[in-house]
Protein backbone atom coordinates (compact mmCIF):
# COMPACT_ATOMS: atom_id res chain seq x y z
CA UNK A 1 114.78 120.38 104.99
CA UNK A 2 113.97 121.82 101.65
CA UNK A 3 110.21 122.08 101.03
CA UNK A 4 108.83 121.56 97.39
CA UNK A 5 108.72 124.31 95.56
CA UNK A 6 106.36 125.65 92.57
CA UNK A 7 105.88 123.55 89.52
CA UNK A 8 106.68 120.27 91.65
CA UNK A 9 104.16 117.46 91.41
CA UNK A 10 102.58 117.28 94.55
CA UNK A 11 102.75 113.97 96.51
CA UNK A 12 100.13 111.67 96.03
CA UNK A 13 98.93 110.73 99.68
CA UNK A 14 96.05 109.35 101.12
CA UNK A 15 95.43 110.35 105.40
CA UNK A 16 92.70 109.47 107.53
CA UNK A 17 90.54 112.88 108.54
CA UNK A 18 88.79 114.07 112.03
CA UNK A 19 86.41 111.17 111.06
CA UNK A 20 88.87 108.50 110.35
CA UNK A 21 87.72 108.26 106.90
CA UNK A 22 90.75 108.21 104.06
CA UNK A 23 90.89 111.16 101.65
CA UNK A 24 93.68 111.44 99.07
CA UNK A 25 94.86 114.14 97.20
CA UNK A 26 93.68 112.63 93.87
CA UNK A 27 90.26 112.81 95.07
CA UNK A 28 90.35 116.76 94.98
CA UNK A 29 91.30 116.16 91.06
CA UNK A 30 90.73 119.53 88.65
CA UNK A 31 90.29 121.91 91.60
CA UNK A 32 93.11 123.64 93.44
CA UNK A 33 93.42 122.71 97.36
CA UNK A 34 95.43 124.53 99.65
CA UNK A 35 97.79 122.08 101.77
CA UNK A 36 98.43 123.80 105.06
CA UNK A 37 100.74 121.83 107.21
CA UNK A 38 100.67 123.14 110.83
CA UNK A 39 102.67 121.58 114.02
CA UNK A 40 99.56 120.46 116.61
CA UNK A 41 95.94 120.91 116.63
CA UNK A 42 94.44 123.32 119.68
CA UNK A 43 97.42 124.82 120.64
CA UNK A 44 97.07 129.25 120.21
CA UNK A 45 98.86 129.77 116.57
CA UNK A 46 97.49 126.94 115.10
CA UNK A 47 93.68 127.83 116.20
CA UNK A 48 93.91 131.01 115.10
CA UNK A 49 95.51 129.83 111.67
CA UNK A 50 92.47 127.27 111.79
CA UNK A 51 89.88 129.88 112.66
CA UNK A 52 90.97 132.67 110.21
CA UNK A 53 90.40 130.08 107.35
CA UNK A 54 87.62 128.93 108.63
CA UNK A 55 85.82 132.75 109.00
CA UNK A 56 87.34 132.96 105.42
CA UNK A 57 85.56 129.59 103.62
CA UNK A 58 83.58 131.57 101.28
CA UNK A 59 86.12 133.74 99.87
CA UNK A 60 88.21 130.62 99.11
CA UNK A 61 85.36 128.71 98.16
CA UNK A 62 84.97 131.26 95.35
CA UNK A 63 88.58 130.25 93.82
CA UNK A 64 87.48 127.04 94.18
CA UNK A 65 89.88 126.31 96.71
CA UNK A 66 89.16 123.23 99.17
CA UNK A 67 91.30 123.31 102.26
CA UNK A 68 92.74 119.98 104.00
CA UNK A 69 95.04 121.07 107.12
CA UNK A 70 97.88 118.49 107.86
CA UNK A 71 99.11 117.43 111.45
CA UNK A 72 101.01 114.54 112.93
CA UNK A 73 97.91 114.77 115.70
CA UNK A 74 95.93 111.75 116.05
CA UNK A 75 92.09 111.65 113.89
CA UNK A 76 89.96 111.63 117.50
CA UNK A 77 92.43 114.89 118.71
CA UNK A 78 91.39 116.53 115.53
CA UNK A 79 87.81 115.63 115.68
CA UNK A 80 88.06 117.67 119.08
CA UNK A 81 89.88 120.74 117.10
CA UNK A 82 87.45 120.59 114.71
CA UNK A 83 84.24 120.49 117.38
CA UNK A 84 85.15 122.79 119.28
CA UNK A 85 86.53 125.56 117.05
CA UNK A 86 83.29 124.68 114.94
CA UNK A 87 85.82 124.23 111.62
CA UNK A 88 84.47 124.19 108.06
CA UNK A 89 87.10 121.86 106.11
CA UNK A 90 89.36 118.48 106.70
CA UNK A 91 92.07 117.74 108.85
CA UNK A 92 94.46 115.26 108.14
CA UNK A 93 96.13 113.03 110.53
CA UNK A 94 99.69 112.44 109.66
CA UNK A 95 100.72 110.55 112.12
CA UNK A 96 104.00 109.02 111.02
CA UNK A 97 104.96 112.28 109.16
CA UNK A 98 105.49 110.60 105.92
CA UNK A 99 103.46 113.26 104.03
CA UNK A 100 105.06 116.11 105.85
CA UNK A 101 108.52 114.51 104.38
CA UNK A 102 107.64 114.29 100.88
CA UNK A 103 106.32 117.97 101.18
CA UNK A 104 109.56 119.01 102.56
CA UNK A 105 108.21 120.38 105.48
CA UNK A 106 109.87 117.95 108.41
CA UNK A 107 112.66 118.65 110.20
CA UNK A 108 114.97 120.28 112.45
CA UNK A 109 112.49 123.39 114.92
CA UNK A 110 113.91 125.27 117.85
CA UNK A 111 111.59 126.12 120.17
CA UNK A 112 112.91 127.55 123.81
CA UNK A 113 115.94 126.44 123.13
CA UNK A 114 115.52 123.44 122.58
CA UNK A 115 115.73 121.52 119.10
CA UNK A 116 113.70 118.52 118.17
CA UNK A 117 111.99 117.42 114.70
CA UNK A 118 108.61 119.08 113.71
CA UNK A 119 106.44 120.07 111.06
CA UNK A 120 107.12 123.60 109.62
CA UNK A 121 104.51 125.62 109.34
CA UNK A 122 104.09 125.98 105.59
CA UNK A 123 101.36 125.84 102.94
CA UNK A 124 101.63 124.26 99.26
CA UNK A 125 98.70 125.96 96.83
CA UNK A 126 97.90 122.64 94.84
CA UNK A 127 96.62 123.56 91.24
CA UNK A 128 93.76 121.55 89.18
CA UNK A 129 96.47 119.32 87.50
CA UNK A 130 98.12 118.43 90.76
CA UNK A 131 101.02 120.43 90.83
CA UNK A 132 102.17 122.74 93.48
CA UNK A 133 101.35 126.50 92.09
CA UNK A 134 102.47 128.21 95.07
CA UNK A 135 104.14 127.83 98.37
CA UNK A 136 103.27 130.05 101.54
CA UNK A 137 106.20 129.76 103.72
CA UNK A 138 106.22 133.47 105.19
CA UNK A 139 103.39 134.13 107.16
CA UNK A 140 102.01 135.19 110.91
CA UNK A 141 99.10 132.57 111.57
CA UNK A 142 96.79 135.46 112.33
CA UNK A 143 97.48 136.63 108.68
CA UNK A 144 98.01 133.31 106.76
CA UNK A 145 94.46 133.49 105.20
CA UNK A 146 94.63 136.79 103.73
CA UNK A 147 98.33 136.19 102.10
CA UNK A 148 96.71 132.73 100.58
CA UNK A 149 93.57 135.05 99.51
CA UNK A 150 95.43 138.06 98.21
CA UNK A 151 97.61 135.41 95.89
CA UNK A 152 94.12 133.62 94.81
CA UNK A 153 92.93 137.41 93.89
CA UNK A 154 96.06 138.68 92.18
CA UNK A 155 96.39 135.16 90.14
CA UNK A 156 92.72 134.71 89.47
């Protein structure tokens, strides 16, 4: 597993969201998105990942930054995510983890002990042209939003 690094094009991919509607990357065209792939919807690192962009909308919202979280979890499991931790931006429902291949962020996870194939927890800063500008790949999920927002602030 090698993720994509800066300067790559970013894959062109089209998910369904919470609502089951498709939304591609192209449709976020001349404004930077952040990509955050995380490994399942509602469990305790990925809520508070979810809920620290979430309290932090505005803030990216000035950078112009749209956020679209990516999970192999189903579109009605992320509705739920989304309900209940009252989130602000699109999830994506990657079931087949085709799009968490071509980011480079699929593979090999030990968890407990035991191995098995997983997302990676790892966001790609996509920039107006559709190119990755930055990859987050070192991060605590309580902190993830501030590294993404102090790189939006020292880059803007």
């Amino acid at each position: 597993m090698s993720p994509l690094k800066a300067g790559s094009p970013a894959p062109k991919f089209t998910l369904l969201d919470q609502d089951g509607e498709q939304i591609s990357l192209t449709d976020f065209s001349g404004q930077k998105v952040l990509v955050y792939f995380y490994p399942k919807a509602m469990t305790p690192g990925c809520t508070v990942q979810a809920c620290g962009l979430r309290d932090n909308m505005d803030d990216l919202k000035k950078y112009g930054v749209e956020v679209l979280g990516v999970s192999t979890d189903k579109p009605e499991k992320l509705s739920r995510f989304v309900e209940k931790e009252l989130l602000n931006f699109t999830l994506l429902s990657d079931e087949d983890h085709q799009v968490a291949e071509q980011f480079g962020v699929w593979g090999e996870k030990t968890f407990m002990g035991k191995t098995y194939d997983g997302i990676h927890r790892i966001s790609f800063l996509i920039d107006e042209n559709g190119n990755v500008e930055h990859v987050f790949d070192d991060f605590k999920t309580s902190d993830h939003h501030n590294i993404v927002l102090n790189y939006l602030q020292s880059h803007a």
